[in-house]
Protein backbone atom coordinates (compact mmCIF):
# COMPACT_ATOMS: atom_id res chain seq x y z
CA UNK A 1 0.00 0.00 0.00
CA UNK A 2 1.21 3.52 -0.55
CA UNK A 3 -0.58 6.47 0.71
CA UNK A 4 0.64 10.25 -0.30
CA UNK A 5 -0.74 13.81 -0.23
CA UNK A 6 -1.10 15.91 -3.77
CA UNK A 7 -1.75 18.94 -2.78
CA UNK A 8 -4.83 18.93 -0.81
CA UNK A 9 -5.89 15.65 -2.34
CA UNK A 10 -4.88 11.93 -0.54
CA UNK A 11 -4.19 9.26 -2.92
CA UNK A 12 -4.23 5.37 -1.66
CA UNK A 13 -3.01 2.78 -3.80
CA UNK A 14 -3.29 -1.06 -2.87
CA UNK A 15 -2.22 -3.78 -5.18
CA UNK A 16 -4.73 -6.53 -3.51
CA UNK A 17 -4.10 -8.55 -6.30
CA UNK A 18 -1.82 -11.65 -6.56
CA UNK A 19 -2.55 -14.72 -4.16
CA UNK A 20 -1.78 -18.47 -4.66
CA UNK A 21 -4.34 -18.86 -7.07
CA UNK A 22 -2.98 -15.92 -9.36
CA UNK A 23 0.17 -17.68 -9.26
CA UNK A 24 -1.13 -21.24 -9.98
CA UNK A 25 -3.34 -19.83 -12.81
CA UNK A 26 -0.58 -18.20 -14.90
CA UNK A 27 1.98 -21.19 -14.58
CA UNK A 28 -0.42 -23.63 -15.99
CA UNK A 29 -1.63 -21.10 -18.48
CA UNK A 30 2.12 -20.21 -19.25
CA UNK A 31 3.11 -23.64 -19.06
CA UNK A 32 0.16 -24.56 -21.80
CA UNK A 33 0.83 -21.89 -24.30
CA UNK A 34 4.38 -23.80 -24.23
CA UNK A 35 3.24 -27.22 -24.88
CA UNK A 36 1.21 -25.49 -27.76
CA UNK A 37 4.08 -24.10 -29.12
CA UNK A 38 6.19 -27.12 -29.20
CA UNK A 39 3.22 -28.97 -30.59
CA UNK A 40 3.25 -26.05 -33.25
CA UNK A 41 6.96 -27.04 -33.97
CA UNK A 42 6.19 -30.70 -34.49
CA UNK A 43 5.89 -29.97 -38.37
CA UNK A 44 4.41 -28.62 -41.17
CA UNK A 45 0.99 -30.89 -40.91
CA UNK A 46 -1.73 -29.44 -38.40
CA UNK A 47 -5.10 -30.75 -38.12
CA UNK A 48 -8.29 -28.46 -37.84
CA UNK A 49 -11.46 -29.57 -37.15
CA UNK A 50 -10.25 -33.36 -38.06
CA UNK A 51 -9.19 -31.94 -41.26
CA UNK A 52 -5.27 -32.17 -42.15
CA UNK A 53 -3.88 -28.94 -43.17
CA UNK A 54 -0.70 -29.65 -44.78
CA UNK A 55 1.29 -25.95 -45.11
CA UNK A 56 -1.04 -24.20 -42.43
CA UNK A 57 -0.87 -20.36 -42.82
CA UNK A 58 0.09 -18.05 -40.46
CA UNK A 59 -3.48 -17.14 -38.99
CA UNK A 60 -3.74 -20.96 -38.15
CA UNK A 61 -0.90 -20.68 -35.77
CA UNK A 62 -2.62 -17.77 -34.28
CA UNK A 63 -5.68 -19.40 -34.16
CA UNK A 64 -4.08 -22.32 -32.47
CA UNK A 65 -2.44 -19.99 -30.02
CA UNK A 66 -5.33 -17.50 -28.97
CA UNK A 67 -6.66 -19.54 -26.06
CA UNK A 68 -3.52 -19.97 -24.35
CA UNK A 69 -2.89 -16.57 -24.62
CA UNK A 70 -6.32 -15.16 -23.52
CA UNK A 71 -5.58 -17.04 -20.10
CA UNK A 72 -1.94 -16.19 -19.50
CA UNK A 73 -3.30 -12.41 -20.26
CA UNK A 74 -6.11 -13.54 -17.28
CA UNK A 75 -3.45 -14.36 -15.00
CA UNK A 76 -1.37 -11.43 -15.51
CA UNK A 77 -4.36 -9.40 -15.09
CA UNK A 78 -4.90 -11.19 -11.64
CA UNK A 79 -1.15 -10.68 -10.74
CA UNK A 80 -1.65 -6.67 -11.97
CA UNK A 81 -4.53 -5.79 -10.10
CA UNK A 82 -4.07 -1.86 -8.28
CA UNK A 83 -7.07 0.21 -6.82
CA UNK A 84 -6.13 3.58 -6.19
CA UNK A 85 -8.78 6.26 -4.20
CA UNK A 86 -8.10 9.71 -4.24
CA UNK A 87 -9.69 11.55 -1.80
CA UNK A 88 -10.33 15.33 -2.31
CA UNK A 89 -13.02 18.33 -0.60
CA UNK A 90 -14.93 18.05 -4.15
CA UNK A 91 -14.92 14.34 -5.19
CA UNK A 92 -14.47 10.82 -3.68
CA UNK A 93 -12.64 8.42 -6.87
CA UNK A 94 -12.07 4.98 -6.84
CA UNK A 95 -10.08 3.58 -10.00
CA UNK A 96 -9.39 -0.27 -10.63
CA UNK A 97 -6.64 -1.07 -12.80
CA UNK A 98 -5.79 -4.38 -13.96
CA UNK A 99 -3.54 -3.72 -16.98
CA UNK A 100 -2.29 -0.46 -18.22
CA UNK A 101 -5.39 1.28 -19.92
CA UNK A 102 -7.88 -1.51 -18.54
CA UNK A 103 -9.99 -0.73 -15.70
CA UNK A 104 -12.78 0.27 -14.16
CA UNK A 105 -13.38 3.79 -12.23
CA UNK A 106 -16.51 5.21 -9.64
CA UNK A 107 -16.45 8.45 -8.62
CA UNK A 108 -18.86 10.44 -6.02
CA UNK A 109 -19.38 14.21 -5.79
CA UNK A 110 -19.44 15.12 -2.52
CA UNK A 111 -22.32 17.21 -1.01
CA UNK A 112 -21.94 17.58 2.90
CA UNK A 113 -21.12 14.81 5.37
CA UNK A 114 -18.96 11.87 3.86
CA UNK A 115 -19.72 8.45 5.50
CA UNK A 116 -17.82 5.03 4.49
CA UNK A 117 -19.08 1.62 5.98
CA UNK A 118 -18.85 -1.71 5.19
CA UNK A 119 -22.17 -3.32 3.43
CA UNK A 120 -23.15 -5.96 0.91
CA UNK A 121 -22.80 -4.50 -2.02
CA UNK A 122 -23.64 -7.15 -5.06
CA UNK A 123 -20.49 -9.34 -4.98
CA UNK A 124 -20.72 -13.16 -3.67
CA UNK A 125 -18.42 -15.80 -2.64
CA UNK A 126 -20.23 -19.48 -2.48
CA UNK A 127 -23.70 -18.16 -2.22
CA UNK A 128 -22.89 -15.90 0.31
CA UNK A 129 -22.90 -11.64 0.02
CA UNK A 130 -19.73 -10.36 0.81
CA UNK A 131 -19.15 -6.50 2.21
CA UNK A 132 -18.00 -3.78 -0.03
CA UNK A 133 -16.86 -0.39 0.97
CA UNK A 134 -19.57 1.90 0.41
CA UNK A 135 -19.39 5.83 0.63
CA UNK A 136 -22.05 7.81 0.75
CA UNK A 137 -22.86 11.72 0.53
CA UNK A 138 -25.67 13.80 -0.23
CA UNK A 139 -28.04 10.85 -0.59
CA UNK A 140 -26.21 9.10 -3.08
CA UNK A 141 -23.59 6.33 -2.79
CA UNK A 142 -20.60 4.55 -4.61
CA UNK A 143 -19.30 0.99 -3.21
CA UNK A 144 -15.97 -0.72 -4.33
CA UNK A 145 -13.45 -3.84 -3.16
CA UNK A 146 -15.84 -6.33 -2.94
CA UNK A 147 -13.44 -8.82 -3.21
CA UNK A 148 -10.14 -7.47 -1.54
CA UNK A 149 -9.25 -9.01 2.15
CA UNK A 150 -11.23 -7.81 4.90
CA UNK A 151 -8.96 -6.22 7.29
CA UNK A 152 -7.81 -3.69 3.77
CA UNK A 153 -11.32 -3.18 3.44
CA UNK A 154 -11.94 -1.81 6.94
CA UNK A 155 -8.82 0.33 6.79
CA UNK A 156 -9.96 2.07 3.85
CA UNK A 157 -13.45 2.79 5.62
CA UNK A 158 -11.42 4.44 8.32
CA UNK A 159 -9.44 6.03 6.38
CA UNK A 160 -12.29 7.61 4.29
CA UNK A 161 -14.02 8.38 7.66
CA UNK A 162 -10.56 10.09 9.26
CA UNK A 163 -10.15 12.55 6.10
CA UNK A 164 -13.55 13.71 6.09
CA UNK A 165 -14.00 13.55 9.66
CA UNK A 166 -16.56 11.11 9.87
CA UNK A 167 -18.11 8.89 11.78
CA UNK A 168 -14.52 6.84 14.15
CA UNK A 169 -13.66 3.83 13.21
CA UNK A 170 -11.94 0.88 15.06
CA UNK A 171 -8.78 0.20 13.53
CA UNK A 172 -7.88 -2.88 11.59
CA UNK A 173 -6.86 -6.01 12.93
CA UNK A 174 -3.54 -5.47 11.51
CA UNK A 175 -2.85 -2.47 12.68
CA UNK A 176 -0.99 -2.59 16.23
CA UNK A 177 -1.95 -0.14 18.26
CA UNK A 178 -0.74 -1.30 21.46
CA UNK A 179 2.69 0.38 21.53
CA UNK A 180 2.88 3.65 19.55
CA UNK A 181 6.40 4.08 19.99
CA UNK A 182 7.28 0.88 17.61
């Protein structure tokens, strides 16, 4: 995470991306667009729909390799993943990135008291609703990380809450606040 002021503006960024699973995905996606290149190697004979091709052009190799490719672009994507929130007296922005140019981005105008909690937004894991961070001003709201851990979640709530002096938070489980001084 890395937090810094622009002028009067605070900008967050968290890469909650990443994980086991992120890692698993793009090895055996990376490790399958290799055996589909060797395969590609094997010789100048591909079959196509049970039909043998015998000098396949160059958009059959690109044919051959496009699903592959699609997931190892999925896994870097998982692997890539930032959310950065800018926090300013005028506007409330969240922007998802997962690759350069790619991403998602909510923004909320702010009209008097700012309020972040944590609510089911939408977003489900097994069945189940899982909690979003939601802000909310003027009578109209904006939620985001759905799916990002739940101690990051609540830290960006406070953290929300702090700059516009909202509602006080309890800190998150990872944060020690036993001894200041460490």
């Amino acid at each position: 995470m890395k937090a810094e002021s622009v002028g009067e503006a605070a900008v967050v960024e968290v890469r909650p991306g990443g994980g086991l699973f992120a890692w698993i995905w793009l090895s055996v996606s990376l490790l399958m667009l290799v055996i589909f290149g060797v395969v590609l190697t094997a010789g100048p004979e591909m079959r196509v729909n049970g039909r043998l091709i015998r000098d396949p052009g160059p958009w059959h190799y690109a044919a051959f390799l496009s699903l592959p490719a699609l997931f190892t672009l999925a896994g870097l994507m998982m692997l890539n993943v930032r959310r950065r929130l800018t926090l300013t007296a005028s506007f409330v922005e969240s922007r998802l990135r997962t690759l350069p140019g790619v991403g998602w981005t909510s923004r909320l105008a702010v009209h008097g008291a700012v309020r972040a909690f944590l609510a089911p937004r939408g977003g489900k894991v097994n069945g189940r609703p899982v909690d979003a961070v939601v802000v909310s001003s003027g009578g109209e709201e904006v939620s985001f990380g759905s799916f990002m851990d739940d101690d990051l979640k609540a830290y960006l709530a406070a953290l929300i809450n702090d700059y516009y002096g909202g509602v006080e938070a309890a800190p998150a489980p990872f944060i020690d606040t036993a001894d200041p001084g460490r």
